[in-house]
Protein backbone atom coordinates (compact mmCIF):
# COMPACT_ATOMS: atom_id res chain seq x y z
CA UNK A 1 0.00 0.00 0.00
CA UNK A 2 1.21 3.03 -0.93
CA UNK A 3 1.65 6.22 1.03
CA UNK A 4 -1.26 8.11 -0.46
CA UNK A 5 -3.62 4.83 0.08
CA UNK A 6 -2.22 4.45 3.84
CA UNK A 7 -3.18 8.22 4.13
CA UNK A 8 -6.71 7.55 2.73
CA UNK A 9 -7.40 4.53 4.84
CA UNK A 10 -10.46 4.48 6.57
CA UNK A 11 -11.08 8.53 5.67
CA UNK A 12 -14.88 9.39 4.28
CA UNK A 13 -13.99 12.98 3.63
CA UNK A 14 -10.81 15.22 2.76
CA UNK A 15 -10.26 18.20 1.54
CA UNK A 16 -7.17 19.37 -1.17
CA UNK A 17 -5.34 22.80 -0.12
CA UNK A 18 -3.01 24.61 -2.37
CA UNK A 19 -0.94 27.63 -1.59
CA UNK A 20 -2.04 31.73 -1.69
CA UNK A 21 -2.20 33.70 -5.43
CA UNK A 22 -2.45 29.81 -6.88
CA UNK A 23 -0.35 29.18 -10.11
CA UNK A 24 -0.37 26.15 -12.59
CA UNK A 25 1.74 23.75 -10.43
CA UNK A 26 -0.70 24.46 -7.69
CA UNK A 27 -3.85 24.24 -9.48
CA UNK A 28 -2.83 21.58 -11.54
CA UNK A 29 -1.72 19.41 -8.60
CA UNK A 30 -4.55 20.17 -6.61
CA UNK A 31 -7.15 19.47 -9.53
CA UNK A 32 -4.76 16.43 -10.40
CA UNK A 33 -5.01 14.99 -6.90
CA UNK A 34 -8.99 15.76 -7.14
CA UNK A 35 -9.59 13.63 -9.94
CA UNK A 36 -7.36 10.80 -9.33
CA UNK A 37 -9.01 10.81 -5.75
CA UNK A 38 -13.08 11.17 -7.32
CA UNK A 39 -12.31 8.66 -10.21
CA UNK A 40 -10.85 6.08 -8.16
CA UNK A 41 -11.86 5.95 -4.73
CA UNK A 42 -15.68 5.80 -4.53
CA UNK A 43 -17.29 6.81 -1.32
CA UNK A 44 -15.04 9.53 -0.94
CA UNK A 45 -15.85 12.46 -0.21
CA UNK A 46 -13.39 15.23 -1.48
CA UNK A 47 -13.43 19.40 -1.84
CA UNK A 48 -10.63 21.54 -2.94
CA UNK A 49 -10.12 24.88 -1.66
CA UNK A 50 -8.12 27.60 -3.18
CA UNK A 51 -8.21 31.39 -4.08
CA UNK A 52 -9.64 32.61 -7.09
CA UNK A 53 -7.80 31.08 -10.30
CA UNK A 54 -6.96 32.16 -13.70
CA UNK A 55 -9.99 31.62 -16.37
CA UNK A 56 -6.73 30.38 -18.59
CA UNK A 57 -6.95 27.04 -16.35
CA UNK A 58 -10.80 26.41 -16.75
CA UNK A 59 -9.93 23.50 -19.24
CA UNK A 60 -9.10 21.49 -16.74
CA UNK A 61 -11.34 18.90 -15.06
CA UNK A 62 -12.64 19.93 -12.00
CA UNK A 63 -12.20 23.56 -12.10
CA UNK A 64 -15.80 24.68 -11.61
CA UNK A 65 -15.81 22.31 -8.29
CA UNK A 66 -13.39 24.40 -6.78
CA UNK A 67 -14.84 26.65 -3.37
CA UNK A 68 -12.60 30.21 -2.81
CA UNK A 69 -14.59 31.08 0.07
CA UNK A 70 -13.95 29.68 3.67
CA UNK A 71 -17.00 27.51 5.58
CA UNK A 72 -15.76 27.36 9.11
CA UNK A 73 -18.29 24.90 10.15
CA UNK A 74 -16.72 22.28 8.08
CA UNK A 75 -14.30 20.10 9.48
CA UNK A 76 -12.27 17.12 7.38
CA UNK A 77 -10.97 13.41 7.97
CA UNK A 78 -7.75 14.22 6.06
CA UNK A 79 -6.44 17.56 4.53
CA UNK A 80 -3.99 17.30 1.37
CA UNK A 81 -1.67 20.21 1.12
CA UNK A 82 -0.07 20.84 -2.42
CA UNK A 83 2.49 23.08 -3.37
CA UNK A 84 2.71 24.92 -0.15
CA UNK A 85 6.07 25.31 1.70
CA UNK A 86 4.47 26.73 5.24
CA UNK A 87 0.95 27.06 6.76
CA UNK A 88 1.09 30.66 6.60
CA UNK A 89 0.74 30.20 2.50
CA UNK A 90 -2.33 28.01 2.80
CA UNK A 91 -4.09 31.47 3.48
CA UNK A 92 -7.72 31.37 4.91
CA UNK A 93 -8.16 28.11 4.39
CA UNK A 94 -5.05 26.99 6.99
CA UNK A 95 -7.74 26.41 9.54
CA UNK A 96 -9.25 23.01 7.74
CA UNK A 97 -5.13 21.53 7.74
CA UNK A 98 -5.36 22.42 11.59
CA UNK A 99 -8.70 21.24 12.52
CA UNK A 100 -8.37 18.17 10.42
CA UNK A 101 -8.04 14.70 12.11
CA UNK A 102 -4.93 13.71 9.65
CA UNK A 103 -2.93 15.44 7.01
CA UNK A 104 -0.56 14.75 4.15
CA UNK A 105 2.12 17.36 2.95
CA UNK A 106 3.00 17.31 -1.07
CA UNK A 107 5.46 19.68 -1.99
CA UNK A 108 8.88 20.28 -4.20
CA UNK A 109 9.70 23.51 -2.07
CA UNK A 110 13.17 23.37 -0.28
CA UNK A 111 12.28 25.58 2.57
CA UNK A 112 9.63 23.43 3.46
CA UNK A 113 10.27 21.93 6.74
CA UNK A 114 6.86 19.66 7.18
CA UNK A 115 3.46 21.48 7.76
CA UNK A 116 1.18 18.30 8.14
CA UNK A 117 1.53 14.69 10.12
CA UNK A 118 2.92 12.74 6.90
CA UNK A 119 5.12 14.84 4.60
CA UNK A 120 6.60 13.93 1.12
CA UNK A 121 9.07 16.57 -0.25
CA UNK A 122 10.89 16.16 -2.96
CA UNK A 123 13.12 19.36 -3.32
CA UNK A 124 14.65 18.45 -6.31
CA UNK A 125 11.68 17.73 -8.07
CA UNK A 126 10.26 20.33 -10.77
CA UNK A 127 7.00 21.09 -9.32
CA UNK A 128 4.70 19.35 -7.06
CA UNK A 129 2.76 17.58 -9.93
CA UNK A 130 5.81 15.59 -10.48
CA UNK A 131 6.12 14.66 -7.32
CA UNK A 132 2.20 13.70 -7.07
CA UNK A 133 2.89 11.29 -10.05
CA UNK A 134 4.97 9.64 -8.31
CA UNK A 135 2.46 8.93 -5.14
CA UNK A 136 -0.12 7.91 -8.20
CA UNK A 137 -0.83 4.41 -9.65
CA UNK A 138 -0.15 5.33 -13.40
CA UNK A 139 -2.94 2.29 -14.76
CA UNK A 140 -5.69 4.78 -12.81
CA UNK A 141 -4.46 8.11 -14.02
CA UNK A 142 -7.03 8.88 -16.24
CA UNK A 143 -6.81 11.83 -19.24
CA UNK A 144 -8.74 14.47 -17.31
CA UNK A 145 -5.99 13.96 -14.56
CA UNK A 146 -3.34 13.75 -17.32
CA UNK A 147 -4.16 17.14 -18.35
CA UNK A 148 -3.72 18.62 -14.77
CA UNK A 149 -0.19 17.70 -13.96
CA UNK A 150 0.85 18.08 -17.50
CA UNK A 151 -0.34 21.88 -16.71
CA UNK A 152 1.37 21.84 -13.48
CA UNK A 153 4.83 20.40 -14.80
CA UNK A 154 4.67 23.02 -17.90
CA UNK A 155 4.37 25.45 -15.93
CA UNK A 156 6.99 25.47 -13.11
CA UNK A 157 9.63 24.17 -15.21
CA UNK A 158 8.97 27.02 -18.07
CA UNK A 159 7.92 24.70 -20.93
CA UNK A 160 11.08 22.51 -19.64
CA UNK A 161 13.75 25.50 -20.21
CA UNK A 162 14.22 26.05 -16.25
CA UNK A 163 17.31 24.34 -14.50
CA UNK A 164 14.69 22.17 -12.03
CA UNK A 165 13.88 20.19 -15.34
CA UNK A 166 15.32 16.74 -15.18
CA UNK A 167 15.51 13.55 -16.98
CA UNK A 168 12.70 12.39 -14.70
CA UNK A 169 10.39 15.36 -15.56
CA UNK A 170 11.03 14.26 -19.22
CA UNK A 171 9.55 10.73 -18.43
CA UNK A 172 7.07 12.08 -16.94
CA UNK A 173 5.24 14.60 -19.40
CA UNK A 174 6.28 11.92 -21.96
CA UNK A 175 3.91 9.33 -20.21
CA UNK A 176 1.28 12.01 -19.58
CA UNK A 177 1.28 12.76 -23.55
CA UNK A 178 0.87 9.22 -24.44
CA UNK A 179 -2.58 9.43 -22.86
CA UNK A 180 -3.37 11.59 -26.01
CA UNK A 181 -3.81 15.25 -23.92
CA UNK A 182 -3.66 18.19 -26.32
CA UNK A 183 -0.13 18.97 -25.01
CA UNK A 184 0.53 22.03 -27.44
CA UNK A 185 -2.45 23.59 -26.85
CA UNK A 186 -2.10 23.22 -23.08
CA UNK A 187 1.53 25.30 -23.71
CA UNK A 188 0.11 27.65 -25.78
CA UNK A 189 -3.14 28.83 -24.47
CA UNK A 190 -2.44 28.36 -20.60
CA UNK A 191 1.79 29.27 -20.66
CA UNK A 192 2.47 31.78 -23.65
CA UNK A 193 -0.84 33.22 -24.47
CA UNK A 194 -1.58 36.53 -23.10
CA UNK A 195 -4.65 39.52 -23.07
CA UNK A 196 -3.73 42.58 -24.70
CA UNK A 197 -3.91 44.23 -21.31
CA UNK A 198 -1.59 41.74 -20.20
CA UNK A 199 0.96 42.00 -22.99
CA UNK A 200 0.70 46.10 -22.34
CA UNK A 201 0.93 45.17 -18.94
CA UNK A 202 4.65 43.11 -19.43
CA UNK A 203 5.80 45.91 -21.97
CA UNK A 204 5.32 48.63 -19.39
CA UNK A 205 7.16 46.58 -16.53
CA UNK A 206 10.19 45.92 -18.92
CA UNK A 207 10.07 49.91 -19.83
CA UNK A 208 9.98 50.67 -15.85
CA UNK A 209 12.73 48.20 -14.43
CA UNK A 210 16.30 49.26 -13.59
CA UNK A 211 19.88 47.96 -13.64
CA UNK A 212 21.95 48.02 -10.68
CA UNK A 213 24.29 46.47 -8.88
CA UNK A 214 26.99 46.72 -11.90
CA UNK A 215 25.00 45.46 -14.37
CA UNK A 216 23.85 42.34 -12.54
CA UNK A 217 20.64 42.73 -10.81
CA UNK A 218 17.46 43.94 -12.30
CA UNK A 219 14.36 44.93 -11.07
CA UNK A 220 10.77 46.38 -11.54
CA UNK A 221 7.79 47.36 -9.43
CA UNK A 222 4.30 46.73 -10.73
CA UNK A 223 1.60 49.28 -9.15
CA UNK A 224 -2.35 48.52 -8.36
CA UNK A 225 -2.89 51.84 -10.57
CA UNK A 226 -1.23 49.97 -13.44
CA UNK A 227 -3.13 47.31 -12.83
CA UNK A 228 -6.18 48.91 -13.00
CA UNK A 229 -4.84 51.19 -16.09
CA UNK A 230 -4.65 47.88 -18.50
CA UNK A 231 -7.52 46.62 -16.70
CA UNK A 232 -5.56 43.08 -15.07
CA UNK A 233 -5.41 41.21 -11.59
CA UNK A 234 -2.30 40.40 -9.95
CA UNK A 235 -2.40 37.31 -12.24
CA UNK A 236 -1.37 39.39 -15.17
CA UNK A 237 1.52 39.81 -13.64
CA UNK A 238 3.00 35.82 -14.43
CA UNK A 239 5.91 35.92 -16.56
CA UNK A 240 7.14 39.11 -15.89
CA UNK A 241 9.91 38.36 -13.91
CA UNK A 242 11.02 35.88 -16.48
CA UNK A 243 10.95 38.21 -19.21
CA UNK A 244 13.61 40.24 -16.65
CA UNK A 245 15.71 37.28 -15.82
CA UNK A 246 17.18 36.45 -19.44
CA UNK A 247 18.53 39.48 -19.73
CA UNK A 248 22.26 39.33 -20.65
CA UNK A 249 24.74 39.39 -17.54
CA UNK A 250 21.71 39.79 -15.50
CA UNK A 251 22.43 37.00 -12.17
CA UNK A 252 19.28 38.40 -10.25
CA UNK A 253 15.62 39.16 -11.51
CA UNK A 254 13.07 40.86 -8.55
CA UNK A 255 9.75 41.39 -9.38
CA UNK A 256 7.44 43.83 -6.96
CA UNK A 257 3.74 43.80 -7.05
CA UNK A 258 1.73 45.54 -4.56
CA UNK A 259 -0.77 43.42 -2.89
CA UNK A 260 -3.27 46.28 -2.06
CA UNK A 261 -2.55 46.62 0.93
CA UNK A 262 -1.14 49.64 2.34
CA UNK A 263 3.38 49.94 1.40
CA UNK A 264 3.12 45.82 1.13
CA UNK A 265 4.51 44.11 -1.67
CA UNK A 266 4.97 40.21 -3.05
CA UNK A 267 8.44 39.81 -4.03
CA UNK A 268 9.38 37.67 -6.69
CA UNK A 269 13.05 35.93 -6.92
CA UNK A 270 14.74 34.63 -9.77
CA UNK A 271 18.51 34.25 -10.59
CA UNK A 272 20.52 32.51 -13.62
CA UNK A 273 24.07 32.59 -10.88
CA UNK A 274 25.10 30.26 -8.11
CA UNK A 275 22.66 32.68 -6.10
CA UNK A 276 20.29 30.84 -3.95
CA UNK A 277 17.20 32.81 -3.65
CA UNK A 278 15.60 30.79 -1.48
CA UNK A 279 18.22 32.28 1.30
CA UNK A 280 16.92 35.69 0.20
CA UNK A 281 13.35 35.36 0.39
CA UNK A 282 13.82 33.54 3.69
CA UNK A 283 15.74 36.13 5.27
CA UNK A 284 12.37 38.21 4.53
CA UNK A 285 9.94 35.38 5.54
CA UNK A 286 9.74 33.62 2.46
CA UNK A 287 10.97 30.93 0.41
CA UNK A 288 11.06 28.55 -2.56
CA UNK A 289 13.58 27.42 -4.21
CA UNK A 290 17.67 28.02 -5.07
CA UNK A 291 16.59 29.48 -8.11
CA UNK A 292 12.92 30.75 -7.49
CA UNK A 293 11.60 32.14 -5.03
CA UNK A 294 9.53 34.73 -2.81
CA UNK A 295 8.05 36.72 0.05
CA UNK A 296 6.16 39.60 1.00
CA UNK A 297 7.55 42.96 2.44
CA UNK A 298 6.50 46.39 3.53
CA UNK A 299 8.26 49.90 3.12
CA UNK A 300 9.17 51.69 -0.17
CA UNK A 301 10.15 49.67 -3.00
CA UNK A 302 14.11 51.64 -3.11
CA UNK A 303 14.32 50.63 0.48
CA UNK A 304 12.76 46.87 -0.48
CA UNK A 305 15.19 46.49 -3.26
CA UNK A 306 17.78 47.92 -0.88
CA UNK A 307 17.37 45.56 1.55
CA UNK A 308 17.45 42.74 -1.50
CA UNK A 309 20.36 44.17 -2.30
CA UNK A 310 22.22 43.18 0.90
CA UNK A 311 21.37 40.11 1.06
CA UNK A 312 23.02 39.31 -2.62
CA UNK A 313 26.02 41.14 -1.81
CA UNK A 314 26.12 38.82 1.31
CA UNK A 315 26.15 35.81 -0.72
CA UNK A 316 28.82 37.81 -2.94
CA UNK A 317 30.99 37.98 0.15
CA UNK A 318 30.45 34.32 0.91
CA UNK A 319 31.92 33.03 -2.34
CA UNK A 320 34.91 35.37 -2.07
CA UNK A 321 35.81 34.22 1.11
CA UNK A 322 35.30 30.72 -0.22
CA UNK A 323 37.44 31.65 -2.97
CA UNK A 324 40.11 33.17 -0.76
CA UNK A 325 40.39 29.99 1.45
């Protein structure tokens, strides 16, 4: 018996969490898990939470099932995180992980330390769908499910370009195509396509970023007024810091987006360097990974991206000294 059966054992009702501001990995694990879970285990009972998601990801299976607002008065057998490194980033819906009367943590972040009673982290994995295949019997993944962590595994490894994709990844989406999902329209209508507010929306944050740091950090601030200007949610705002990071001799991409609320801002991490992010952002009460990551902070953005700036010329330090000795 596996460790996803052992989990489910003698459980009526469970419910599938994902992390805050939910991306493809997320929602594609999450909706993954919910299928595999509906399709093959038949009394079951099982609900996924999460914040409001993208329209881009209403292809998948099980998107219209999904509940964004909290119901206190619920309480579960099991709760199923996905893609969420602490409780803090299960948002609202952390009371349902704590209230719960078992709980299984899947996740691929490296700064996660265990948030539920079982916990299977892979931290070199590419994104938590992978790592949710591998809990899966393959014979009872079905298309629908296919689809999901296809999504998932497209989208945190950027189309398979990032550094987190592996031989194993390769396998992976290569068994999930076989099942005959519509793999280039998945890439091309959920990764690359784009509104025209969005595209304004990217062009306008390349315009605005800066250079510092001799030449190799980079970094722009979105605002809620530009938001509102192009007419986009902070989803609009995936990709952006991508578009930053492959500029040439650029080592270290930050992306600021203000949340609404009053001098707070999500930070978003990326580097192409022997950086590790992850150290950043957790310095600020973040994390993610070595080479993605992020947290949220409050002040100015100069002083944000000054603070940012220490913390890479810490590292900087590190390897000289390493050098030196």
């Amino acid at each position: 018996m596996g460790i996803l059966e052992q989990a489910l054992e003698n459980k009526r009702t469970a419910v599938i969490l994902g992390h805050v501001n939910p991306d493809g990995d997320c929602i594609g694990s999450c909706l993954g898990l919910y299928n595999y879970l509906t399709e093959n285990f038949e009394g079951l009972s099982v609900t996924v939470y999460l914040e409001s998601m993208g329209k881009k990801f209403s292809y998948l299976k099980g998107y219209d099932q999904v509940r964004s607002e909290m119901e206190p008065e619920r309480k579960f057998d099991l709760c199923i995180t996905l893609d969420a490194s602490d409780v803090p980033r299960l948002g609202a819906f952390a009371p349902y992980l704590m209230q719960a009367g078992d709980s299984l943590c899947i996740d691929h972040h490296i700064t996660n330390t265990g948030l539920a009673r079982q916990n299977v982290i892979e931290s070199g994995a590419s994104s938590a769908c992978e790592v949710l295949y591998g809990l899966l019997d393959p014979k009872k993944i079905s298309r629908a499910t296919a689809e999901c962590l296809y999504t998932g595994i497209v989208h945190d490894t950027g189309v398979f370009k990032y550094s987190n994709t592996s031989g194993k990844t390769m396998e992976i989406a290569g068994s999930l195509m076989e099942m005959g999902i519509d793999f280039p329209k998945i890439i091309d209508e959920s990764f690359f396509m784009k509104s025209y507010g969005q595209a304004r929306l990217h062009g306008q944050a390349v315009l605005n970023s800066r250079v510092i740091l001799d030449g190799r950090l980079i970094y722009t601030v979105v605002t809620m007024d530009e938001l509102n200007q192009f007419g986009c949610t902070v989803k609009a705002t995936d990709g952006i810091i991508d578009q930053l990071r492959v500029v040439d001799g650029i080592e270290c991409a930050v992306l600021l987006y203000e949340t609404g609320n009053p001098d707070e801002y999500k930070v978003s991490l990326r580097t192409n360097s022997r950086l590790d992010v992850s150290r950043i952002a957790m310095a600020f009460g973040g994390g993610g990974h070595v080479k993605a990551a992020g947290c949220t902070m409050k002040g100015e953005p100069e002083r944000i991206i000054e603070e940012i700036c220490g913390q890479v010329k810490l590292q900087w330090e590190q390897w000289k000294q390493e050098q030196a000795g």
